[in-house]
Structure formats: structure tokens, C-alpha cells
PDB file of N, CA and C in Angstrom:
ATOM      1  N   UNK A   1     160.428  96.660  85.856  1.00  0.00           N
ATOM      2  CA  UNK A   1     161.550  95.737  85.742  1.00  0.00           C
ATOM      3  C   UNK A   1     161.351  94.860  84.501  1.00  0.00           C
ATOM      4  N   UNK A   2     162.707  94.407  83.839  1.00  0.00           N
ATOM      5  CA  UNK A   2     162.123  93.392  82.828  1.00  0.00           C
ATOM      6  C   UNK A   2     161.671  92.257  83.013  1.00  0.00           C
ATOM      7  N   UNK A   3     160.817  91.689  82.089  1.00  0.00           N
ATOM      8  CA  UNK A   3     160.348  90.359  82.705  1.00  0.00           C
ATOM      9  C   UNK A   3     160.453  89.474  82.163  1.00  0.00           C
ATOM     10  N   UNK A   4     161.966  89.388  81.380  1.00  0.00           N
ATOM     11  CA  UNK A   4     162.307  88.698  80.473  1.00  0.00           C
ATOM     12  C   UNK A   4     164.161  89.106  79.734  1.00  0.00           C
ATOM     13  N   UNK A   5     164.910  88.800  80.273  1.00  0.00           N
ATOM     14  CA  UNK A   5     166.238  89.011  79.940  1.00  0.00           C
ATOM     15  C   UNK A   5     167.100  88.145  80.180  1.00  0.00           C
ATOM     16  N   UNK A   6     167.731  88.031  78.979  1.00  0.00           N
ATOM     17  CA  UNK A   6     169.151  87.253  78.249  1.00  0.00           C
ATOM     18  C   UNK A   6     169.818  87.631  78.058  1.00  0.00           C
ATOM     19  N   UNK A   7     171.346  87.642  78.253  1.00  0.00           N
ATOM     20  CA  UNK A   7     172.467  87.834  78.195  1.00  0.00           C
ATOM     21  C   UNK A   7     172.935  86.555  77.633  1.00  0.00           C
ATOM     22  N   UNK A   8     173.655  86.895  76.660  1.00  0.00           N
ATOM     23  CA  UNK A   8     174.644  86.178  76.025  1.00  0.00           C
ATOM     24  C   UNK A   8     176.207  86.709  76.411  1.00  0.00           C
ATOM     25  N   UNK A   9     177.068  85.437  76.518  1.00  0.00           N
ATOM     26  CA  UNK A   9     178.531  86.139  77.107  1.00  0.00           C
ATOM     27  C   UNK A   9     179.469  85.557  76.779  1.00  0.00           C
ATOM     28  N   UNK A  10     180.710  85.390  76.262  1.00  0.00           N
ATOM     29  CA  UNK A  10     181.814  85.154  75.989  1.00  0.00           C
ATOM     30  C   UNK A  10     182.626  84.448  77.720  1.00  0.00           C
ATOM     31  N   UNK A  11     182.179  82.688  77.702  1.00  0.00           N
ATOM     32  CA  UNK A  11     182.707  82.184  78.916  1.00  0.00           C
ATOM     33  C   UNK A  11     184.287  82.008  78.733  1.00  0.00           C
ATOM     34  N   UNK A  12     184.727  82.012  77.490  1.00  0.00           N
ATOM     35  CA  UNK A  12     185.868  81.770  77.381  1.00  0.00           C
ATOM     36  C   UNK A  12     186.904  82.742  77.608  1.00  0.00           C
ATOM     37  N   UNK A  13     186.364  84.285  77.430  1.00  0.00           N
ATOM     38  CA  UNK A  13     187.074  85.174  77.864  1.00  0.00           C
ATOM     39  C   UNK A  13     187.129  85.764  79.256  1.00  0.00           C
ATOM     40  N   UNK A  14     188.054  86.043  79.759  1.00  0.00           N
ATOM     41  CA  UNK A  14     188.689  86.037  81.470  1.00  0.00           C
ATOM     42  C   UNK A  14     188.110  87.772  81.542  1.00  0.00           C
ATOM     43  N   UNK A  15     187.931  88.303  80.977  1.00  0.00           N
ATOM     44  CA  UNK A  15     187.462  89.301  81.801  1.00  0.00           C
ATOM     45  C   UNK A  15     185.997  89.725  81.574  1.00  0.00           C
ATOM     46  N   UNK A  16     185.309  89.027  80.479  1.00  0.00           N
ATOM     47  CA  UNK A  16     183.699  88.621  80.869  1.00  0.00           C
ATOM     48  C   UNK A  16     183.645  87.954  81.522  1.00  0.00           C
ATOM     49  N   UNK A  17     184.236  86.428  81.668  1.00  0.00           N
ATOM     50  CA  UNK A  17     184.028  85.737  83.067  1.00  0.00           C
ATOM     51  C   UNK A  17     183.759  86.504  84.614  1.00  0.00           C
ATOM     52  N   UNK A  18     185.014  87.534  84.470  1.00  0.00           N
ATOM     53  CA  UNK A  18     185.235  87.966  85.996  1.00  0.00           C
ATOM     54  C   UNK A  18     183.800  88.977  85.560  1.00  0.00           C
ATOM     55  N   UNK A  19     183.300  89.380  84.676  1.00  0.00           N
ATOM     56  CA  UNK A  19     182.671  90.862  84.895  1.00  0.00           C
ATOM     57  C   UNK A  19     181.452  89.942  85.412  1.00  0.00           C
ATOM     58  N   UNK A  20     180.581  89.261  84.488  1.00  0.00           N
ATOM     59  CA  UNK A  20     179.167  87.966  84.394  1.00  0.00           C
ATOM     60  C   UNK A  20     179.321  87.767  86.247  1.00  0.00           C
ATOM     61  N   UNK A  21     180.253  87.015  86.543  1.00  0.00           N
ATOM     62  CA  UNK A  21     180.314  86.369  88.608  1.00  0.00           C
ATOM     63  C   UNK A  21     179.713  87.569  89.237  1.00  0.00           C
ATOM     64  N   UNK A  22     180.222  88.816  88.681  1.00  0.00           N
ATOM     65  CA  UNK A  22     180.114  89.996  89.394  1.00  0.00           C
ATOM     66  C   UNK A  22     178.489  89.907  89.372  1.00  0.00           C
ATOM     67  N   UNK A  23     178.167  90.184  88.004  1.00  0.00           N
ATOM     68  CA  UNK A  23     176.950  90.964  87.571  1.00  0.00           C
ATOM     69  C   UNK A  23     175.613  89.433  88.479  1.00  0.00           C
ATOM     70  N   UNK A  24     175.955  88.458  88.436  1.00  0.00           N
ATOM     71  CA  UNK A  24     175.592  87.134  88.695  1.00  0.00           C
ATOM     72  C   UNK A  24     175.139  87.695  90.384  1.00  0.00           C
ATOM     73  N   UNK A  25     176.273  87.569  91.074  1.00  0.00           N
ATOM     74  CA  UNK A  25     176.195  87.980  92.274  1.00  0.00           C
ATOM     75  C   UNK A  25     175.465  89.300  92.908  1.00  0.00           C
ATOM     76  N   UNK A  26     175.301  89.920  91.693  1.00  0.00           N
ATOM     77  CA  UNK A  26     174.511  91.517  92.557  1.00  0.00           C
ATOM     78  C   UNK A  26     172.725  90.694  91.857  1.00  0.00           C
ATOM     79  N   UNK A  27     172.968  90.087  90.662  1.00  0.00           N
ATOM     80  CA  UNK A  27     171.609  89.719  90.508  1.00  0.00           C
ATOM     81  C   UNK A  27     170.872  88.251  91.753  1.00  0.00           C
ATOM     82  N   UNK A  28     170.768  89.108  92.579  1.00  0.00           N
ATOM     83  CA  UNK A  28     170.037  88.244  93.639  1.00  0.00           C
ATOM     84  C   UNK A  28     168.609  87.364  93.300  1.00  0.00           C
ATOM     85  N   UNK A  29     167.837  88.478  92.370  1.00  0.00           N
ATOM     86  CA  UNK A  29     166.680  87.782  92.426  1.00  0.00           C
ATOM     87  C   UNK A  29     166.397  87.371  91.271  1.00  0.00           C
ATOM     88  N   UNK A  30     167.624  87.275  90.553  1.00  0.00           N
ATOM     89  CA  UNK A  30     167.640  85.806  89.321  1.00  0.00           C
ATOM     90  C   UNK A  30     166.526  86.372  88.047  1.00  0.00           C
ATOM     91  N   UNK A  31     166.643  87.563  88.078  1.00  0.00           N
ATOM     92  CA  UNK A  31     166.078  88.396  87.015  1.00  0.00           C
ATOM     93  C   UNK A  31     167.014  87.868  85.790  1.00  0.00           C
ATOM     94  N   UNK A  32     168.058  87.919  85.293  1.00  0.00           N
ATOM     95  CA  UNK A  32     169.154  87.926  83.994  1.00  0.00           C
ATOM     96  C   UNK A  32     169.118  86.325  83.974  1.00  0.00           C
ATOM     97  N   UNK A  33     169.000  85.769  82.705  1.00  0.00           N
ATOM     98  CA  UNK A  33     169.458  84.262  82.148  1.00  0.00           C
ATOM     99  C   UNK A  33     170.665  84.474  81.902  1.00  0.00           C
ATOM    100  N   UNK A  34     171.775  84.035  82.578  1.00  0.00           N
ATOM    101  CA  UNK A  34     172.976  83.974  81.906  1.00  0.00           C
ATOM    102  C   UNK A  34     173.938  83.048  81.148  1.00  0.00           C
ATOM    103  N   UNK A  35     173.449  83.253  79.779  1.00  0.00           N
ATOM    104  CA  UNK A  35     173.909  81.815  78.814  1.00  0.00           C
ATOM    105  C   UNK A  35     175.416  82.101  78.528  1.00  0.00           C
ATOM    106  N   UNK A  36     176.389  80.903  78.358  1.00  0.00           N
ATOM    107  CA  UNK A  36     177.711  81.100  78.052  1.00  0.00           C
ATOM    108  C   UNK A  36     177.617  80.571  76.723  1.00  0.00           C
ATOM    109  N   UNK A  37     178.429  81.326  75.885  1.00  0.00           N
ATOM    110  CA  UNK A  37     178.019  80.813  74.275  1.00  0.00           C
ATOM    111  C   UNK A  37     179.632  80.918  73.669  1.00  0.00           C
ATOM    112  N   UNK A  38     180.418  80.243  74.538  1.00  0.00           N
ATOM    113  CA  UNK A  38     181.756  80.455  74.134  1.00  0.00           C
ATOM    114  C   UNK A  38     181.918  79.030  73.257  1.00  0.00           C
ATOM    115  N   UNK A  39     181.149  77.683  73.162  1.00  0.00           N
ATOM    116  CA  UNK A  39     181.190  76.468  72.831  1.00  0.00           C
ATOM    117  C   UNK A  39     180.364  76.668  71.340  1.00  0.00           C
ATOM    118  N   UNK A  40     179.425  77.550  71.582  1.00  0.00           N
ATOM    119  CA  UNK A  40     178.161  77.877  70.675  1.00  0.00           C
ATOM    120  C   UNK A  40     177.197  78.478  70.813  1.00  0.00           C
ATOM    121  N   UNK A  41     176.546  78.564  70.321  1.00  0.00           N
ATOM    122  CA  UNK A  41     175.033  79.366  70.684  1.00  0.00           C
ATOM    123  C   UNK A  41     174.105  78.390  70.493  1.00  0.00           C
ATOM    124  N   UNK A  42     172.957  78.657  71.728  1.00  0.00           N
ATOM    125  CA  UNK A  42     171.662  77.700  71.353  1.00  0.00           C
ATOM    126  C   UNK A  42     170.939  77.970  70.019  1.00  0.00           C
ATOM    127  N   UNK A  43     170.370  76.968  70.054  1.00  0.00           N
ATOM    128  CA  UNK A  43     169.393  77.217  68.325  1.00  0.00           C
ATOM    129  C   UNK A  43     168.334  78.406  68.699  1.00  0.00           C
ATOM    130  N   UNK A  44     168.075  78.282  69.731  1.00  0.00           N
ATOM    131  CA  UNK A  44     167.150  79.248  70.053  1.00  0.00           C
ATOM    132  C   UNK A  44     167.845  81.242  70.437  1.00  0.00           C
ATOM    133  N   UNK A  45     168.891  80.914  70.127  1.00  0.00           N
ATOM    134  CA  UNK A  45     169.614  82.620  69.822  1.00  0.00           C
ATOM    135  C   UNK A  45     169.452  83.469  69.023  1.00  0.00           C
ATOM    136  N   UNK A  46     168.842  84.212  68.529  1.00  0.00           N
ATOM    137  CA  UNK A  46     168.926  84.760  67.482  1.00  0.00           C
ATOM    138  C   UNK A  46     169.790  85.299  66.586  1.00  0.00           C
ATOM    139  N   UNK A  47     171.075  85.449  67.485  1.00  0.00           N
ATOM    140  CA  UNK A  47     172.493  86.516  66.940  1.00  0.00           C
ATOM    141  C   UNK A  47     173.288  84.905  66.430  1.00  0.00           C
ATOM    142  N   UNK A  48     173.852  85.317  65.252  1.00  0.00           N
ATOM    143  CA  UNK A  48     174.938  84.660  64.952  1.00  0.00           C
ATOM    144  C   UNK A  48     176.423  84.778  65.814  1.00  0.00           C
ATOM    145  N   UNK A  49     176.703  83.189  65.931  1.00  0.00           N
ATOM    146  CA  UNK A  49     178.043  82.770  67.173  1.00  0.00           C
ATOM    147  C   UNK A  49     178.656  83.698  67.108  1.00  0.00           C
ATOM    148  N   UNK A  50     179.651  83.831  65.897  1.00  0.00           N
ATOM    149  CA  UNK A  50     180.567  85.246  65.592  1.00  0.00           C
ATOM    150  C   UNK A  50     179.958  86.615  66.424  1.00  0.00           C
ATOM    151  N   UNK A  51     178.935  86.963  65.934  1.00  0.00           N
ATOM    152  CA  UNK A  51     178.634  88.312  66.385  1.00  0.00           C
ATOM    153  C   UNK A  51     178.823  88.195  67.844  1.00  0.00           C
ATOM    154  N   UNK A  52     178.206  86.992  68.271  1.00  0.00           N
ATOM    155  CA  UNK A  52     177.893  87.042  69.892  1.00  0.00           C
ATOM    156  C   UNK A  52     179.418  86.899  70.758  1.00  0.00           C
ATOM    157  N   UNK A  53     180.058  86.799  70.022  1.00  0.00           N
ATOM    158  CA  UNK A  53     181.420  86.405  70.883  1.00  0.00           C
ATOM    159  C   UNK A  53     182.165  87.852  70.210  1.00  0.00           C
ATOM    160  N   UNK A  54     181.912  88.336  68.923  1.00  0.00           N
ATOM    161  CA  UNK A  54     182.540  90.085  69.225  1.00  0.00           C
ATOM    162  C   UNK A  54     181.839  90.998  70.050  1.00  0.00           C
ATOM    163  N   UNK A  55     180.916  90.680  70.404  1.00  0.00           N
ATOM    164  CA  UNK A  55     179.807  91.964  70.835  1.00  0.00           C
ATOM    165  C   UNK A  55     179.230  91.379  71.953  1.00  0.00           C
ATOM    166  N   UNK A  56     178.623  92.480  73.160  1.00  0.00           N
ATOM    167  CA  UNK A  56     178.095  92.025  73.796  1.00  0.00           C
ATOM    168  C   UNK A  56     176.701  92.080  73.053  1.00  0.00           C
ATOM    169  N   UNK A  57     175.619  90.999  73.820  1.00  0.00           N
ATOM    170  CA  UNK A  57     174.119  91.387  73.622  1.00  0.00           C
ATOM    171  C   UNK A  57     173.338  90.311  74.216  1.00  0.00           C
ATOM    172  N   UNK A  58     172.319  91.044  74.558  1.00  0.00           N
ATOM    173  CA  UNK A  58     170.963  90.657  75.266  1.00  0.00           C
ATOM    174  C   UNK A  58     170.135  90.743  74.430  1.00  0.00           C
ATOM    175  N   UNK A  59     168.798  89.948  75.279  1.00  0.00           N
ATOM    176  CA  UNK A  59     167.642  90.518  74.552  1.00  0.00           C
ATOM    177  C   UNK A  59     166.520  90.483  75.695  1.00  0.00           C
ATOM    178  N   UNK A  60     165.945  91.892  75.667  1.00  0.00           N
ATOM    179  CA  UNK A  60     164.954  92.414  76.237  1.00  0.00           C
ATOM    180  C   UNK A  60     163.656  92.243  76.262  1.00  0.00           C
ATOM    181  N   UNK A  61     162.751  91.855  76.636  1.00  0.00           N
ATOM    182  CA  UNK A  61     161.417  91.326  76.386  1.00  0.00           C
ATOM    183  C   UNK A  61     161.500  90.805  75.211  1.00  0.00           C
ATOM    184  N   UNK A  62     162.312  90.623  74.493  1.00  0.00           N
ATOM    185  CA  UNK A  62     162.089  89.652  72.849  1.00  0.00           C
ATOM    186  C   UNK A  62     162.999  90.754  72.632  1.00  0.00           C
ATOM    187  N   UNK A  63     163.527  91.697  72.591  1.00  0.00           N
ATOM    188  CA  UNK A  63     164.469  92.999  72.050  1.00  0.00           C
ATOM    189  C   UNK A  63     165.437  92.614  72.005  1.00  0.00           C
ATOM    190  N   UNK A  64     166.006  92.232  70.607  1.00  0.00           N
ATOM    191  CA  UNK A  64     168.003  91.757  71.031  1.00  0.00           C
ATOM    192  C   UNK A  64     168.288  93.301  71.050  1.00  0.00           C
ATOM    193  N   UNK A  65     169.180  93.291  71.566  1.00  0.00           N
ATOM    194  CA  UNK A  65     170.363  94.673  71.821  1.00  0.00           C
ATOM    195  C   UNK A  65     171.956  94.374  72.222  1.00  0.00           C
ATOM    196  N   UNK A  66     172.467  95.292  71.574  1.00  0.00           N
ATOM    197  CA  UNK A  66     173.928  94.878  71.946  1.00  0.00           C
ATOM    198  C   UNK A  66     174.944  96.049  72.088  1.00  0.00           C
ATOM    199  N   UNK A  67     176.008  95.700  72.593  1.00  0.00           N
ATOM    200  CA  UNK A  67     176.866  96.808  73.049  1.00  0.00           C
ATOM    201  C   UNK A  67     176.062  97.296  74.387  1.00  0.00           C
ATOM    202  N   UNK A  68     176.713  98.892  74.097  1.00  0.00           N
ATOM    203  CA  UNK A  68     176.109  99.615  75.339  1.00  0.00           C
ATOM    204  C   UNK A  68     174.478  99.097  75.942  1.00  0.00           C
ATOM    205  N   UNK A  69     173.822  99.143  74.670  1.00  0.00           N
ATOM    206  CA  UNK A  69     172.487  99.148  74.989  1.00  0.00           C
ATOM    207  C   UNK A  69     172.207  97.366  75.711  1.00  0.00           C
ATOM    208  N   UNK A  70     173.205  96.703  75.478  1.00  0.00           N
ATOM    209  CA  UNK A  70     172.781  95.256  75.836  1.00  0.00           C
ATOM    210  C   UNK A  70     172.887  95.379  77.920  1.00  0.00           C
ATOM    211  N   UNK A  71     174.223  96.452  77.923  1.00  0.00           N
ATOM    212  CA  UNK A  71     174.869  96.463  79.010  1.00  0.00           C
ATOM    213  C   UNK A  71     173.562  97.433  80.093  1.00  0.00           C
ATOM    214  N   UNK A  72     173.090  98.410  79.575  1.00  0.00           N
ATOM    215  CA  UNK A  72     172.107  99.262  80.413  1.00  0.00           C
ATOM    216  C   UNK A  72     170.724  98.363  80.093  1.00  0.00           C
ATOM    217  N   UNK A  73     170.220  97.435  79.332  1.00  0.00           N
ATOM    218  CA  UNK A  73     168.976  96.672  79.645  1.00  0.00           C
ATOM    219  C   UNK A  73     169.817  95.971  81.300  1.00  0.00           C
ATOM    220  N   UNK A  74     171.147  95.095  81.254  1.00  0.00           N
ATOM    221  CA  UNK A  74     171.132  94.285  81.991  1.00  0.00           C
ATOM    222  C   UNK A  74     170.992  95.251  83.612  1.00  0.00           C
ATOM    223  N   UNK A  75     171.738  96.208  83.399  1.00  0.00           N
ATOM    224  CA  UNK A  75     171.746  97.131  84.640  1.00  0.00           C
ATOM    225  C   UNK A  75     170.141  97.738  85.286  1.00  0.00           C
ATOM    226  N   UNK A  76     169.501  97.726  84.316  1.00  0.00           N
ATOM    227  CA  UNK A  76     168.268  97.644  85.007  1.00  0.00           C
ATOM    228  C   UNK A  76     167.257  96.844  85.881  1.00  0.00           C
ATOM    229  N   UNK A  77     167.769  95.572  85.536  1.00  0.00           N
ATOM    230  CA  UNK A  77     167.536  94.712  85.649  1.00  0.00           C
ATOM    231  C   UNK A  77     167.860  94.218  87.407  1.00  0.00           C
ATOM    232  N   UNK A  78     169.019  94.856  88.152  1.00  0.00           N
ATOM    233  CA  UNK A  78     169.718  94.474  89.453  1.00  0.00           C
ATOM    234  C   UNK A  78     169.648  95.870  89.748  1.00  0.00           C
ATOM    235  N   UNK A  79     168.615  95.833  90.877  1.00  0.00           N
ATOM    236  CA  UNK A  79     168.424  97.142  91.806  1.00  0.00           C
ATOM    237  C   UNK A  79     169.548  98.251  91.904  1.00  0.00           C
ATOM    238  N   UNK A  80     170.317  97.979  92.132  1.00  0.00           N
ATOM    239  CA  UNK A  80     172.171  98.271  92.654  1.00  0.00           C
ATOM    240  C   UNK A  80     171.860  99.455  91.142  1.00  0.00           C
ATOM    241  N   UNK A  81     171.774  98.710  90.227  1.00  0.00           N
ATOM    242  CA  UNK A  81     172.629  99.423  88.791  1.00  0.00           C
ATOM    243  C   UNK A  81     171.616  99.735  88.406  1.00  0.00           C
ATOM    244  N   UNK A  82     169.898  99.626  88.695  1.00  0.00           N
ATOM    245  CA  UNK A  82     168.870 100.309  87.763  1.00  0.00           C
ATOM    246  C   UNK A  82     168.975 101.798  87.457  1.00  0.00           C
ATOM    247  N   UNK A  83     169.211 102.454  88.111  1.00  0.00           N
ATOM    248  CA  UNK A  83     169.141 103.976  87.787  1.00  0.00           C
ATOM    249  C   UNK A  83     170.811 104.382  86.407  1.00  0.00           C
ATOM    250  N   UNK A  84     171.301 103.643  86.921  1.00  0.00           N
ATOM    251  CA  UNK A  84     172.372 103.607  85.551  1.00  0.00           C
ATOM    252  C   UNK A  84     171.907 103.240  84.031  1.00  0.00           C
ATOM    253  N   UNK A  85     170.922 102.079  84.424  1.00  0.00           N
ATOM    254  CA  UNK A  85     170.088 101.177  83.323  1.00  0.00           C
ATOM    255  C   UNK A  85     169.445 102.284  82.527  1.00  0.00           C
ATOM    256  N   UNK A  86     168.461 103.233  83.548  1.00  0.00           N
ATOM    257  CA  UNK A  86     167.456 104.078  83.493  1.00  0.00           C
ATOM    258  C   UNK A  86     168.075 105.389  82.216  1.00  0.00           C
ATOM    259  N   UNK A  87     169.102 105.763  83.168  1.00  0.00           N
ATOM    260  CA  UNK A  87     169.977 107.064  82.772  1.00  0.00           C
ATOM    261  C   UNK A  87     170.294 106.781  81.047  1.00  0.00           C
ATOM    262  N   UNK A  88     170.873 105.445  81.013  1.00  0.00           N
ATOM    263  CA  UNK A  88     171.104 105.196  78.809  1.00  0.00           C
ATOM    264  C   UNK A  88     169.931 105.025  78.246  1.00  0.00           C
ATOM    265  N   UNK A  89     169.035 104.977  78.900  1.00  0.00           N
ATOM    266  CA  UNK A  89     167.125 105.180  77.997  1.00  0.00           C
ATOM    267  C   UNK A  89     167.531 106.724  77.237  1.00  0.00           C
ATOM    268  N   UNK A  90     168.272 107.478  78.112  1.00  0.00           N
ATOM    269  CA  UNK A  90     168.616 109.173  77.442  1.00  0.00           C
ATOM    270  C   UNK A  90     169.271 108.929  76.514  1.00  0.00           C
ATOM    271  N   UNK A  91     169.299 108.519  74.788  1.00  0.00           N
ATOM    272  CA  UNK A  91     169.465 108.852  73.818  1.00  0.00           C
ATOM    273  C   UNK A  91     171.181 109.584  73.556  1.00  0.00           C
ATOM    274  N   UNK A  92     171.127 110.382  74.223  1.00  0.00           N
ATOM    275  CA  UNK A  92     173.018 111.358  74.309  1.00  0.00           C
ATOM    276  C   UNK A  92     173.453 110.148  75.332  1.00  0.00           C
ATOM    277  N   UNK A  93     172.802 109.753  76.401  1.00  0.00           N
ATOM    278  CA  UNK A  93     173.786 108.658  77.879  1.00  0.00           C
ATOM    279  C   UNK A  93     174.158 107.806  76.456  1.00  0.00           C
ATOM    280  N   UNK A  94     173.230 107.153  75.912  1.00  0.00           N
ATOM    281  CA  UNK A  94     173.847 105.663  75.060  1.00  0.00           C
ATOM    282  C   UNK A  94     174.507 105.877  74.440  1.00  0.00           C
ATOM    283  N   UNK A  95     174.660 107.354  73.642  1.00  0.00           N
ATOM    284  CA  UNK A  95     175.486 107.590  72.700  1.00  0.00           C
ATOM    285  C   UNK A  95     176.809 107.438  73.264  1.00  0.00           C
ATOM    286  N   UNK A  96     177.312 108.007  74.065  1.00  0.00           N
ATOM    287  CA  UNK A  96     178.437 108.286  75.060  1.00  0.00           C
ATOM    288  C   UNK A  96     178.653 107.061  75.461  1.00  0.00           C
ATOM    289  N   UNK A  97     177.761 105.837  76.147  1.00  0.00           N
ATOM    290  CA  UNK A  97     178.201 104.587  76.583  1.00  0.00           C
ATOM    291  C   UNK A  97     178.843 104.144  75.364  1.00  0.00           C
ATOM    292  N   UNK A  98     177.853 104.056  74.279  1.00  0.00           N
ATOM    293  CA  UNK A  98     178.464 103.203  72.992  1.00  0.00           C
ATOM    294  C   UNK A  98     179.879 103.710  72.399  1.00  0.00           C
ATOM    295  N   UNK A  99     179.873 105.022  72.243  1.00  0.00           N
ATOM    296  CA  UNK A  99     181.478 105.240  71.966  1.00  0.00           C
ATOM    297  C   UNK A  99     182.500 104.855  72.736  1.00  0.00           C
ATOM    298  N   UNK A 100     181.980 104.801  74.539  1.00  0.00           N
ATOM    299  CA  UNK A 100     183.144 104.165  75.209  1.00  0.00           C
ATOM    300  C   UNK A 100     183.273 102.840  75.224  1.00  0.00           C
ATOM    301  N   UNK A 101     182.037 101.851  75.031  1.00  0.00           N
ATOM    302  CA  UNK A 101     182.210 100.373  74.474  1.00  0.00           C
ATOM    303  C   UNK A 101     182.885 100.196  72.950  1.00  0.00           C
ATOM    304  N   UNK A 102     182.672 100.619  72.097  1.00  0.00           N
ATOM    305  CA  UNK A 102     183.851 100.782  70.954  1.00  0.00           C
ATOM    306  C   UNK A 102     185.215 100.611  71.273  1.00  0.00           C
ATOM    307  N   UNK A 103     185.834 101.683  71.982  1.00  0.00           N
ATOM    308  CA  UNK A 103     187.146 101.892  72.656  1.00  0.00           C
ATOM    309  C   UNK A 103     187.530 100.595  73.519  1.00  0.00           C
ATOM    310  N   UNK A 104     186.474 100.218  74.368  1.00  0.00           N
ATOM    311  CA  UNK A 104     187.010  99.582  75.043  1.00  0.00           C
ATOM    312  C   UNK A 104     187.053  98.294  73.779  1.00  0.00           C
ATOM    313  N   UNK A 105     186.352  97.750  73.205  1.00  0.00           N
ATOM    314  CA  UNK A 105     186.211  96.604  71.927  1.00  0.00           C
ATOM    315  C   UNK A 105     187.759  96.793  71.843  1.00  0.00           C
ATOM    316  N   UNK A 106     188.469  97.960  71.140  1.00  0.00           N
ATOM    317  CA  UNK A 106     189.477  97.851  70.356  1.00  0.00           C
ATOM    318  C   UNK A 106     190.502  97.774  71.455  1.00  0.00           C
ATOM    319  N   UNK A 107     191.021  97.791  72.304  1.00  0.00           N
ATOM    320  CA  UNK A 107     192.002  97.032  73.569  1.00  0.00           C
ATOM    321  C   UNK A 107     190.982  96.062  74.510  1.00  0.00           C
ATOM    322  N   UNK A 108     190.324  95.378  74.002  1.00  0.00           N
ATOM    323  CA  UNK A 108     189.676  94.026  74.786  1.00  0.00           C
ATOM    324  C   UNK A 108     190.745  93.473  74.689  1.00  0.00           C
ATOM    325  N   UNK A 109     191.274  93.287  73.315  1.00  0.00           N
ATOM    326  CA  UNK A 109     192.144  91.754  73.451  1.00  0.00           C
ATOM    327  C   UNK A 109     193.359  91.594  74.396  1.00  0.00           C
ATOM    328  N   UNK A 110     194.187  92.966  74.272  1.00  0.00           N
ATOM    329  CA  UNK A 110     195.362  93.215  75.353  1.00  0.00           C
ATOM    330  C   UNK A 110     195.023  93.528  76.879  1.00  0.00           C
ATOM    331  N   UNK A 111     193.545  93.800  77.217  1.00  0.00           N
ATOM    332  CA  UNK A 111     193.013  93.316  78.426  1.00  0.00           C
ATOM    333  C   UNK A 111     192.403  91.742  78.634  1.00  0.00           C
ATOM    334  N   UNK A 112     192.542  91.352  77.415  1.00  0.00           N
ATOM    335  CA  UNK A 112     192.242  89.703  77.855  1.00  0.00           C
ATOM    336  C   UNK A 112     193.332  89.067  78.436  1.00  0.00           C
ATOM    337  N   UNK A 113     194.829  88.823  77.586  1.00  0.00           N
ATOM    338  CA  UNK A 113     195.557  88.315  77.404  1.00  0.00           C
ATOM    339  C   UNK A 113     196.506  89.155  79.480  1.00  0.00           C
ATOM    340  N   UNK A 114     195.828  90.064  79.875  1.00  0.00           N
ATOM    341  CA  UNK A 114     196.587  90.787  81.254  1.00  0.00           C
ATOM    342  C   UNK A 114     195.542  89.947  82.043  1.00  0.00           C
ATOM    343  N   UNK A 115     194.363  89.628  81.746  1.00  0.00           N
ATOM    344  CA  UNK A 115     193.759  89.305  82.532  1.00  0.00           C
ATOM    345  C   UNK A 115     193.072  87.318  82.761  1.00  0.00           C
ATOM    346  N   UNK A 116     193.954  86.975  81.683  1.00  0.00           N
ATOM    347  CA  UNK A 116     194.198  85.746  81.233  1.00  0.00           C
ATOM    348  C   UNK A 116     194.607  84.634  82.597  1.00  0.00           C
ATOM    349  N   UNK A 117     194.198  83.618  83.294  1.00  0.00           N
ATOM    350  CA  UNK A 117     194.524  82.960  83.953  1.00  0.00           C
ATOM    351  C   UNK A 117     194.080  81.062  83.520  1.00  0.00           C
TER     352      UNK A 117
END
């Protein structure tokens, strides 16, 4: 398990909000830091604000990662989703996650604005 993970997340957007409660709630045993960096980023972030509010990303034992790969560190991380986590360590899985995080990037915004409250 990791013994050390950060998530950075976009609080201002309504459907990271709803996804983070989710991911929050299956993380029972408080494995994931979950920082909201919609105001700013701590000094202690490594990713620049911009990046962190287009992209997802974590960082893994000291490992920033982002996109797909930010999303399968966190899934490892909550019992429920480890073997999903496990499965994008396969090189072709991440490839395939990351092209479908792309896609989804380019209609985020018209799923923000549906999912906007």
C-alpha cells in the first residue's frame, strides 16, 4: 500500500467535488491527503496552480503523477479499487486509461457546467 499519497483536486469544480466525497468515503482508512487547491496551491506543491486545476495529479511516495496515472496511484490506495490501481502498473492499461482521460479533459467543461449546482 502507499505510505504516502496526495491528491490535489479542483474544489471548485462540481464534478471533482462529487467524484473526491466519493473517493473520500470508500477511503476509510485515511490513506489519501485530500488537498483542495481551487483558492491555490500550498507552497509545499510541487505542480504549478494552472497545471493543477487542468490536470489531475498526485504524488506517490514523493512521485508527482498526473492524469490517468495520478487516478490508478489513488485507486490503489482504497481496498475497493486496488486491483484497478494494480491493473494501470500494465504499461498498455495506462496507455488506454490516459487516452480515455484526454477525451474525457476535452468535454470536462460541458460536463461541468450539466453538473454545476
Amino acid at each position: 500500500m502507499p505510505s504516502d499519497l496526495t491528491v490535489w483536486f479542483d474544489g471548485a469544480c462540481p464534478l471533482c467535488r462529487r467524484e473526491i466525497a466519493l473517493l473520500q468515503r470508500l477511503d476509510r482508512r485515511g490513506a489519501i491527503r485530500f488537498v483542495d487547491v481551487a483558492d491555490g496551491a500550498p507552497e509545499s506543491c510541487p505542480v504549478d496552480h494552472a497545471d493543477l486545476l487542468a490536470r489531475f495529479h498526485a504524488s506517490e511516495d514523493g512521485t508527482v503523477v498526473s492524469g490517468a496515472a495520478a487516478f490508478a496511484a489513488m485507486w490503489r490506495a482504497i481496498p475497493i479499487l486496488r486491483p484497478l490501481g494494480l491493473l494501470a502498473r500494465n504499461g498498455l492499461v495506462l496507455s488506454v486509461l490516459e487516452r480515455l482521460y484526454r477525451g474525457f479533459l476535452r468535454i470536462r467543461p460541458r460536463l461541468q457546467r450539466l453538473f454545476a449546482y
